[in-house]
N, C-alpha and C. Protein backbone atom coordinates (compact mmCIF):
# COMPACT_ATOMS: atom_id res chain seq x y z
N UNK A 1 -5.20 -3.06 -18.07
CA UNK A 1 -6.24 -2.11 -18.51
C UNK A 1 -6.38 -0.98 -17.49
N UNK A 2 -7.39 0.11 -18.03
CA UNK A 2 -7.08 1.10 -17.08
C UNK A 2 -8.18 0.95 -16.22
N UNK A 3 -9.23 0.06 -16.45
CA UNK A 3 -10.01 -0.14 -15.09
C UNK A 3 -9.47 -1.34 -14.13
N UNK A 4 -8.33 -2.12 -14.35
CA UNK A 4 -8.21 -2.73 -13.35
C UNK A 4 -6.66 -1.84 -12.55
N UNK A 5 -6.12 -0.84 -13.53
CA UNK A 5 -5.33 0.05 -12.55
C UNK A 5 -6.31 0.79 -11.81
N UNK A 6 -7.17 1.05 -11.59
CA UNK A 6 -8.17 1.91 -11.16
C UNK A 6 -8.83 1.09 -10.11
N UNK A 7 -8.97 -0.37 -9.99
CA UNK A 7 -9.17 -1.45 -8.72
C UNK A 7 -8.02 -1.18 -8.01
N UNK A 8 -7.21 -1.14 -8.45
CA UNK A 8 -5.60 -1.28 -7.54
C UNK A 8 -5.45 -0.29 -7.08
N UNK A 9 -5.59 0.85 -7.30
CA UNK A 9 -5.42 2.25 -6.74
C UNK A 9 -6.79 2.32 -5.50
N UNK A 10 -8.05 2.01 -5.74
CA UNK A 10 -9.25 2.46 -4.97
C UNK A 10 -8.41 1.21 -3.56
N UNK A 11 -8.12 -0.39 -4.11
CA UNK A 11 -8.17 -1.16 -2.91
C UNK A 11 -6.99 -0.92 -2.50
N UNK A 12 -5.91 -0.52 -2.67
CA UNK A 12 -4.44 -0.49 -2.03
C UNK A 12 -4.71 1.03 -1.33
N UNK A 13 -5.42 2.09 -2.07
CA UNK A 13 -5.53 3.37 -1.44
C UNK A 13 -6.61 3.60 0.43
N UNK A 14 -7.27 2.79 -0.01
CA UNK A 14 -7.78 2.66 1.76
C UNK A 14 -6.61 2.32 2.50
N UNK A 15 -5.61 1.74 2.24
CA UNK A 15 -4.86 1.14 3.03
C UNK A 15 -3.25 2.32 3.25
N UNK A 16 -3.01 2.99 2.09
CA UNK A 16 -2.15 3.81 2.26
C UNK A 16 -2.60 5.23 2.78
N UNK A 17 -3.70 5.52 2.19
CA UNK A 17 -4.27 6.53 2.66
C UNK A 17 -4.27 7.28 4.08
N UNK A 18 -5.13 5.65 4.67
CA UNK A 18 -5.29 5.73 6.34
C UNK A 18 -3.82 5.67 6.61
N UNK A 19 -2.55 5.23 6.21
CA UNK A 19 -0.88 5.39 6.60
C UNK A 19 -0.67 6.80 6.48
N UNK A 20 -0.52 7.05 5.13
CA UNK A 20 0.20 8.19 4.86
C UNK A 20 -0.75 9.45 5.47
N UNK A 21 -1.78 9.81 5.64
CA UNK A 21 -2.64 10.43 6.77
C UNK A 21 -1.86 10.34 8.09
N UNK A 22 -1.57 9.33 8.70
CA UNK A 22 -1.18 9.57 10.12
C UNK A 22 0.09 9.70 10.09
N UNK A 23 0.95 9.81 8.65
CA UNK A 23 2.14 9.83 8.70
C UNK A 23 2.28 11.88 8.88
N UNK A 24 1.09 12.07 7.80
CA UNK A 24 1.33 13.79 7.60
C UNK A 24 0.90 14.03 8.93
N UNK A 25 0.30 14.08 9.76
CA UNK A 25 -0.75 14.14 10.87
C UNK A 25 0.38 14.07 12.35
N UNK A 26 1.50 13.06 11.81
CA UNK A 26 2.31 12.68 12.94
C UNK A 26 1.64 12.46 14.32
N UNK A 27 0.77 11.04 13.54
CA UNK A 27 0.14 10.14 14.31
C UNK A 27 0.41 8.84 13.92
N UNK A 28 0.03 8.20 15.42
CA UNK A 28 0.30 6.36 15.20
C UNK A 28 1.77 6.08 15.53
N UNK A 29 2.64 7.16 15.72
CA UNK A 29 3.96 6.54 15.96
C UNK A 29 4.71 6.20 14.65
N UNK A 30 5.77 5.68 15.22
CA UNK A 30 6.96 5.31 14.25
C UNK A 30 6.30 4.25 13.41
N UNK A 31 6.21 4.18 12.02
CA UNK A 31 6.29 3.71 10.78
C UNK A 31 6.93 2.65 10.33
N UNK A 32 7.73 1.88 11.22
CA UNK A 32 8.60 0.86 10.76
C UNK A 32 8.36 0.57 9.24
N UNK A 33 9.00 0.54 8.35
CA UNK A 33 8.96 0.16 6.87
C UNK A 33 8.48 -1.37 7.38
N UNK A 34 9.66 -2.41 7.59
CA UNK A 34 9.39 -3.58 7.85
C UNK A 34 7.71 -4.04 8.36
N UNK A 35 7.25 -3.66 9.48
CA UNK A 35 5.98 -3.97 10.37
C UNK A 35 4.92 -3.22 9.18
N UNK A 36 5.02 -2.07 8.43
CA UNK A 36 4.32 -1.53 7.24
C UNK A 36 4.30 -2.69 5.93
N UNK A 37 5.48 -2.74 5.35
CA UNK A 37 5.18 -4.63 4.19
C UNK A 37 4.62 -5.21 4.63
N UNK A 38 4.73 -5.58 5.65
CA UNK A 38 4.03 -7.30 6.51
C UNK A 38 2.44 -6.83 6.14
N UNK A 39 2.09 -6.03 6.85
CA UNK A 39 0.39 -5.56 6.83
C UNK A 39 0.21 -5.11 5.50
N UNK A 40 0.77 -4.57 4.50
CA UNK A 40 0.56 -4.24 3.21
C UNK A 40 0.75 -5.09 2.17
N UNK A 41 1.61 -6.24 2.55
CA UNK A 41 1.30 -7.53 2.05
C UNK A 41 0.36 -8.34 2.08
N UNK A 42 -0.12 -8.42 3.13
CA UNK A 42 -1.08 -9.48 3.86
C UNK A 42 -2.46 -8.86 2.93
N UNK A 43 -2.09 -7.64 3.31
CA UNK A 43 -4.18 -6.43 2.50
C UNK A 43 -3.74 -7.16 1.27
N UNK A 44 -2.85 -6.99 0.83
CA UNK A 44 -2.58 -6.92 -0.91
C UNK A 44 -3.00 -8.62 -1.34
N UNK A 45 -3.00 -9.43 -0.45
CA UNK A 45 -2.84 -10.90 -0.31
C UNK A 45 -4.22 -11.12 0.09
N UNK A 46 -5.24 -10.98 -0.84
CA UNK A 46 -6.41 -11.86 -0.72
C UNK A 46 -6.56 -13.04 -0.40
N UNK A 47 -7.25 -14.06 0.78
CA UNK A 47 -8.44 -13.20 1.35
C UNK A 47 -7.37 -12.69 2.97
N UNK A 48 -7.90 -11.55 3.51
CA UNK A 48 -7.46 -10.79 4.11
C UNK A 48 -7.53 -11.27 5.90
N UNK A 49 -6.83 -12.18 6.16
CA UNK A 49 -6.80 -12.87 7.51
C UNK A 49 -6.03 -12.10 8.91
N UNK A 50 -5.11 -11.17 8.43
CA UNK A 50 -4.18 -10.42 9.25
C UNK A 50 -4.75 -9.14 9.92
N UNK A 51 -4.25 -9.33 11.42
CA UNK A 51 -4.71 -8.25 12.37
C UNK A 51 -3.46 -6.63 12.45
N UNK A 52 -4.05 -5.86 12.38
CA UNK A 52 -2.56 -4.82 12.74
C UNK A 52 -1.72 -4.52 13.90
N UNK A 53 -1.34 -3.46 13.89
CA UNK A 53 -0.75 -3.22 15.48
C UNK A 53 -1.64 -3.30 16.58
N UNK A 54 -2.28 -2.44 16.25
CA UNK A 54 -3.63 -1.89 17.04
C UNK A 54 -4.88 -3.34 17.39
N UNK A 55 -4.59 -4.52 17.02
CA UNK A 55 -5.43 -5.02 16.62
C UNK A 55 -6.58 -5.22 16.27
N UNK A 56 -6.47 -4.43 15.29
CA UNK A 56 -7.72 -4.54 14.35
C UNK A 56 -7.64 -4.68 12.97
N UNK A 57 -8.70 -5.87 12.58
CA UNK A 57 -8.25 -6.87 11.72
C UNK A 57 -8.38 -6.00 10.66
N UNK A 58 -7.04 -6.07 9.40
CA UNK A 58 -6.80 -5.50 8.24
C UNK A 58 -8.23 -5.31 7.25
N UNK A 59 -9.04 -6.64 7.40
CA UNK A 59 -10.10 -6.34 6.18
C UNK A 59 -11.36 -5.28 6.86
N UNK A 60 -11.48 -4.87 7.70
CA UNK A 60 -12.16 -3.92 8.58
C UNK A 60 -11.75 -2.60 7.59
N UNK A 61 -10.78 -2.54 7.02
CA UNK A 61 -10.10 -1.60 6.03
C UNK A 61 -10.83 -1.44 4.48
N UNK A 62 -11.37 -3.04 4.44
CA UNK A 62 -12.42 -3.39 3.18
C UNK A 62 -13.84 -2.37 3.21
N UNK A 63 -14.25 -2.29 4.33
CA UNK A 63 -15.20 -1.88 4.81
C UNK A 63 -15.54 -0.33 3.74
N UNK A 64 -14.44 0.01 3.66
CA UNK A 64 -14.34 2.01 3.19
C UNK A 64 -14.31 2.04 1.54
N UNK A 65 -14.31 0.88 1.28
CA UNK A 65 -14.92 0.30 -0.51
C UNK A 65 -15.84 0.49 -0.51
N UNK A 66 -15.85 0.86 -2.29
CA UNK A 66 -17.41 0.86 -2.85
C UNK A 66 -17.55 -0.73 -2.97
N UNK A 67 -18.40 -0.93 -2.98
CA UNK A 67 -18.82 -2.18 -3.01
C UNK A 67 -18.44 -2.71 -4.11
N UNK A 68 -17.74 -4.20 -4.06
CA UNK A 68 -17.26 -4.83 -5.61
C UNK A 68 -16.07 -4.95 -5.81
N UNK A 69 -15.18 -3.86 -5.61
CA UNK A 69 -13.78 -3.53 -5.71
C UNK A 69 -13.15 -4.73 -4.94
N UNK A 70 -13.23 -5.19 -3.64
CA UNK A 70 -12.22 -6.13 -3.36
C UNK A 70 -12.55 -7.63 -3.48
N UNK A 71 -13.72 -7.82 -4.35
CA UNK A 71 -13.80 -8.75 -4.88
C UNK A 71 -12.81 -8.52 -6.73
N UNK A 72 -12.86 -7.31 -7.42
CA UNK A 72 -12.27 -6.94 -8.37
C UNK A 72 -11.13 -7.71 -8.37
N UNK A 73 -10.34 -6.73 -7.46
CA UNK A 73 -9.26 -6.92 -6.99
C UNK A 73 -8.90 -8.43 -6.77
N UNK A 74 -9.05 -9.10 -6.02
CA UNK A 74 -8.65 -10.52 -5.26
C UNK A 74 -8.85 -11.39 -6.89
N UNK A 75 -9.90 -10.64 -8.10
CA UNK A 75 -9.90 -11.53 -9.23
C UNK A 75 -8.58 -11.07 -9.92
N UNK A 76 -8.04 -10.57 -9.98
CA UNK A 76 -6.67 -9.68 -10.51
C UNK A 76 -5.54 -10.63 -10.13
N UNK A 77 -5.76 -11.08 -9.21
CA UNK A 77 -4.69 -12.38 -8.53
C UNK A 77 -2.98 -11.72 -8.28
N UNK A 78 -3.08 -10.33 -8.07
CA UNK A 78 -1.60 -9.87 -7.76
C UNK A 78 -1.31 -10.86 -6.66
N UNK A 79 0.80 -10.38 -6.67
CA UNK A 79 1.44 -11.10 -6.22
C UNK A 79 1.67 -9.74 -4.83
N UNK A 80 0.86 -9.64 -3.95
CA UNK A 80 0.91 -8.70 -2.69
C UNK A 80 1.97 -8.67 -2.18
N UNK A 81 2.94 -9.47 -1.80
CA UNK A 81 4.51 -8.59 -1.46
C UNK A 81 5.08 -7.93 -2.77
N UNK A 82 5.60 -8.63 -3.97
CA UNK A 82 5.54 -7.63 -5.09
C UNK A 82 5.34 -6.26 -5.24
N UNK A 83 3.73 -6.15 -5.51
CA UNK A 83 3.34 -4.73 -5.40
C UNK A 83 3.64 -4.14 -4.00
N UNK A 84 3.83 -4.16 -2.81
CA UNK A 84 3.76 -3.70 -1.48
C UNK A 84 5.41 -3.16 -1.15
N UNK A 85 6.29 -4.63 -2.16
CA UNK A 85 7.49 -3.69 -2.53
C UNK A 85 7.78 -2.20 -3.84
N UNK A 86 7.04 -2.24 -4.65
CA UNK A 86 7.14 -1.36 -5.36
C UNK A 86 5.86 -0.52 -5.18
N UNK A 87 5.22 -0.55 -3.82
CA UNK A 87 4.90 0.77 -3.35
C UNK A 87 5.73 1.36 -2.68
N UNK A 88 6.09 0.72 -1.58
CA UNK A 88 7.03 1.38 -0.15
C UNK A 88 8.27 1.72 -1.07
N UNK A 89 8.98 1.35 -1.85
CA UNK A 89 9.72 1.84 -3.05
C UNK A 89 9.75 3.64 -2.95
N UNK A 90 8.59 3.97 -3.27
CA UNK A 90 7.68 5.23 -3.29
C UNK A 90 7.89 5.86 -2.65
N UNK A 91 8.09 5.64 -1.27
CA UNK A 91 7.68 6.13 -0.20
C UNK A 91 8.99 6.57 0.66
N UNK A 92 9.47 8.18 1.20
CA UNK A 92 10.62 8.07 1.37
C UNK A 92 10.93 7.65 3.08
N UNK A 93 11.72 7.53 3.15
CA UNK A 93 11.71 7.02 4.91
C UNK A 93 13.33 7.37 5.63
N UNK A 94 13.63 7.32 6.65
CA UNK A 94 14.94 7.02 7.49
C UNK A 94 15.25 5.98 7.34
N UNK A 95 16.92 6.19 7.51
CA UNK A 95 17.27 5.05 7.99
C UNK A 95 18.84 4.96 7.18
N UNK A 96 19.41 4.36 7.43
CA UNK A 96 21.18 4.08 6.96
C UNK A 96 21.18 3.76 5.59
N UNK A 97 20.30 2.69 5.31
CA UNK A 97 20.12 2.38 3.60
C UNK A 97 18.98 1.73 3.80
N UNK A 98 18.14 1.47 2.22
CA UNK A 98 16.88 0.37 2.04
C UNK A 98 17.25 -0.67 2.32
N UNK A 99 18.74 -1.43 3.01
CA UNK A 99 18.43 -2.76 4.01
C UNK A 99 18.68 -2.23 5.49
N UNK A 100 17.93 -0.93 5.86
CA UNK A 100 18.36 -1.07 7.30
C UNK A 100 17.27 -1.56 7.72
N UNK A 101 17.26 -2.44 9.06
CA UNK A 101 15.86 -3.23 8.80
C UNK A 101 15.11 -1.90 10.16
N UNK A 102 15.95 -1.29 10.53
CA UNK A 102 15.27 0.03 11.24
C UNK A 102 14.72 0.63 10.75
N UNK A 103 14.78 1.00 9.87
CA UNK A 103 14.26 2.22 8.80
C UNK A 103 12.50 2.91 8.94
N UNK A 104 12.09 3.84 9.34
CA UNK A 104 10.88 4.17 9.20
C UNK A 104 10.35 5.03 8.07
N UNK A 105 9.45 4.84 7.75
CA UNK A 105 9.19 5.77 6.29
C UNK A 105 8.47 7.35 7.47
N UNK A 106 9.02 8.12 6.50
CA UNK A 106 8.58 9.36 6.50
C UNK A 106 7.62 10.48 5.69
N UNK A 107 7.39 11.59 6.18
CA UNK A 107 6.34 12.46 5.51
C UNK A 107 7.33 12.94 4.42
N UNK A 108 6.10 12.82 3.09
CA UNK A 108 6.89 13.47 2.27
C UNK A 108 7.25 14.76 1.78
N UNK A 109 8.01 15.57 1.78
CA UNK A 109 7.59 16.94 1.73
C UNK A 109 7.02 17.61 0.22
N UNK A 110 6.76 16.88 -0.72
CA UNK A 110 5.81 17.49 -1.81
C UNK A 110 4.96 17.12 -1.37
N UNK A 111 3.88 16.51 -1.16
CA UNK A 111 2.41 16.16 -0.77
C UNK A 111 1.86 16.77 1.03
N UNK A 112 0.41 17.41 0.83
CA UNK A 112 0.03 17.47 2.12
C UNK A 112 -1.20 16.55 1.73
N UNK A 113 -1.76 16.38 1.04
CA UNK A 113 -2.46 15.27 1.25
C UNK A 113 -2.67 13.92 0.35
N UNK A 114 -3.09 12.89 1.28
CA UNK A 114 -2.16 10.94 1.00
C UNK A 114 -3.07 10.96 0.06
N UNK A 115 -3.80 11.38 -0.39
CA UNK A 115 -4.56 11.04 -2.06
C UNK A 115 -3.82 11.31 -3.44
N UNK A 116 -3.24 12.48 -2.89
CA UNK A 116 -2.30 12.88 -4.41
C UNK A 116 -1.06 12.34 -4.02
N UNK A 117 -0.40 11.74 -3.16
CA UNK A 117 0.70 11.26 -3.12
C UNK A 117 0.50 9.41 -3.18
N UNK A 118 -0.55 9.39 -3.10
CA UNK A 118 -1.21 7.65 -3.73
C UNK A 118 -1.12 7.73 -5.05
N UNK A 119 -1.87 8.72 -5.66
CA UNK A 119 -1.44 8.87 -7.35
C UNK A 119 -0.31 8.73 -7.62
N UNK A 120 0.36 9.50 -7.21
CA UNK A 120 1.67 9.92 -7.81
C UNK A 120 2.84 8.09 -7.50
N UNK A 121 2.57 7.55 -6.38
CA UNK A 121 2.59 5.90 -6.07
C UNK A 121 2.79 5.66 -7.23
N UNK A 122 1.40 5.59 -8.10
CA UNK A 122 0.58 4.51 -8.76
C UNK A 122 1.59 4.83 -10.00
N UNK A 123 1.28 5.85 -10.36
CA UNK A 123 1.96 6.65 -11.44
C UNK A 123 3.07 6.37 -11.93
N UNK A 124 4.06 6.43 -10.84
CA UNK A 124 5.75 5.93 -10.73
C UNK A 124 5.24 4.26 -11.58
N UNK A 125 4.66 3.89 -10.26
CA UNK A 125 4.31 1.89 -10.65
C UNK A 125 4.14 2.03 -12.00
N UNK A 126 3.09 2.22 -12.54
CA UNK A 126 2.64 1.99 -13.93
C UNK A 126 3.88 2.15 -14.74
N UNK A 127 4.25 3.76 -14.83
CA UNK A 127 5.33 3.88 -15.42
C UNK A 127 6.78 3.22 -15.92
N UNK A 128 6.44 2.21 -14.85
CA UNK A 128 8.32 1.69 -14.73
C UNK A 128 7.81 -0.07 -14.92
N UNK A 129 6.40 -0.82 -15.10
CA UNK A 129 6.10 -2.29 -15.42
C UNK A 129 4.40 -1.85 -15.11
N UNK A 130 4.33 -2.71 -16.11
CA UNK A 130 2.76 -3.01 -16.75
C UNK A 130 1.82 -3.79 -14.91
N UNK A 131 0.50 -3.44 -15.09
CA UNK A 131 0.14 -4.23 -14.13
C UNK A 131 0.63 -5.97 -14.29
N UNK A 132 0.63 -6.44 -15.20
CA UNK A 132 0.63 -8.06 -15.27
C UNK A 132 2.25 -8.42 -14.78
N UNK A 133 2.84 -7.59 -14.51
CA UNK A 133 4.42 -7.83 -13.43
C UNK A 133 3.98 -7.77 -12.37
N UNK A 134 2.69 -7.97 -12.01
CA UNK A 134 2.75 -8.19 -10.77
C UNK A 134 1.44 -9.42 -10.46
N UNK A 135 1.67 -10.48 -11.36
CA UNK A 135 0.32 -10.82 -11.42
C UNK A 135 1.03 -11.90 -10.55
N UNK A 136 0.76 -13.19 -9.88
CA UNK A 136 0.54 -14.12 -9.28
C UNK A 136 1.66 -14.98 -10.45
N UNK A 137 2.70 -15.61 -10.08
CA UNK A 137 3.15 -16.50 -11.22
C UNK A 137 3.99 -16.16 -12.31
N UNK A 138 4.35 -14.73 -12.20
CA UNK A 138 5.18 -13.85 -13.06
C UNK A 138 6.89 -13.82 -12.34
């Protein structure tokens, strides 16, 4: 439905947002794709136990919700590496090929700002499998 694509976009978007921001910003350093899944899995992977680089714990990220949403969400029961692969999918980066395990994602050059390039994410996603391909058990 289109209000639970609309959970998935508000709770996955705190989390890319604050990325792709320090990616345009060329802040935070190198991007590792790899060290980026791990933490974008873990958010996507209710309930939210994982600390980041910086250490500071991922659901501190919950915090920038309207209230409700990541309870929404966590009822949605996605499969968080799943979706976290067919975001970073999205997302263009360096590197030799999509198995170099070096690889850092990069700024994209259509977007200056990570809100319309979160859409445009979501957009691709929807487009190419229904939310329930990514449900828990699929």
């Amino acid at each position: 439905s289109m209000e639970a694509k609309a959970v998935v976009r508000q709770y996955a978007g705190v989390f890319l947002e604050k990325m792709l921001g320090e990616l345009i910003a060329g802040e935070g350093g190198d991007k590792g794709v790899e060290h980026v899944f791990r933490n974008l899995a873990l958010y996507l992977s209710p309930p939210v136990t994982a600390i980041d680089g910086g250490g500071v714990p991922l659901v501190r990220l919950r915090n920038g919700l309207v209230p409700g949403v990541g309870d929404r969400f966590e009822a949605l029961a996605l499969n968080g590496a799943r979706l976290a692969d067919a975001i970073l999918a999205e997302i263009p980066y360096a590197g030799t090929s999509a198995h170099d395990p070096g690889r850092v994602l990069i700024r994209s050059a259509q977007f200056d700002q990570p809100s319309t390039q979160v859409d445009a994410i979501f957009a691709s996603i929807w487009a190419a499998a229904p939310l329930e391909a990514f449900k828990v058990g699929r």
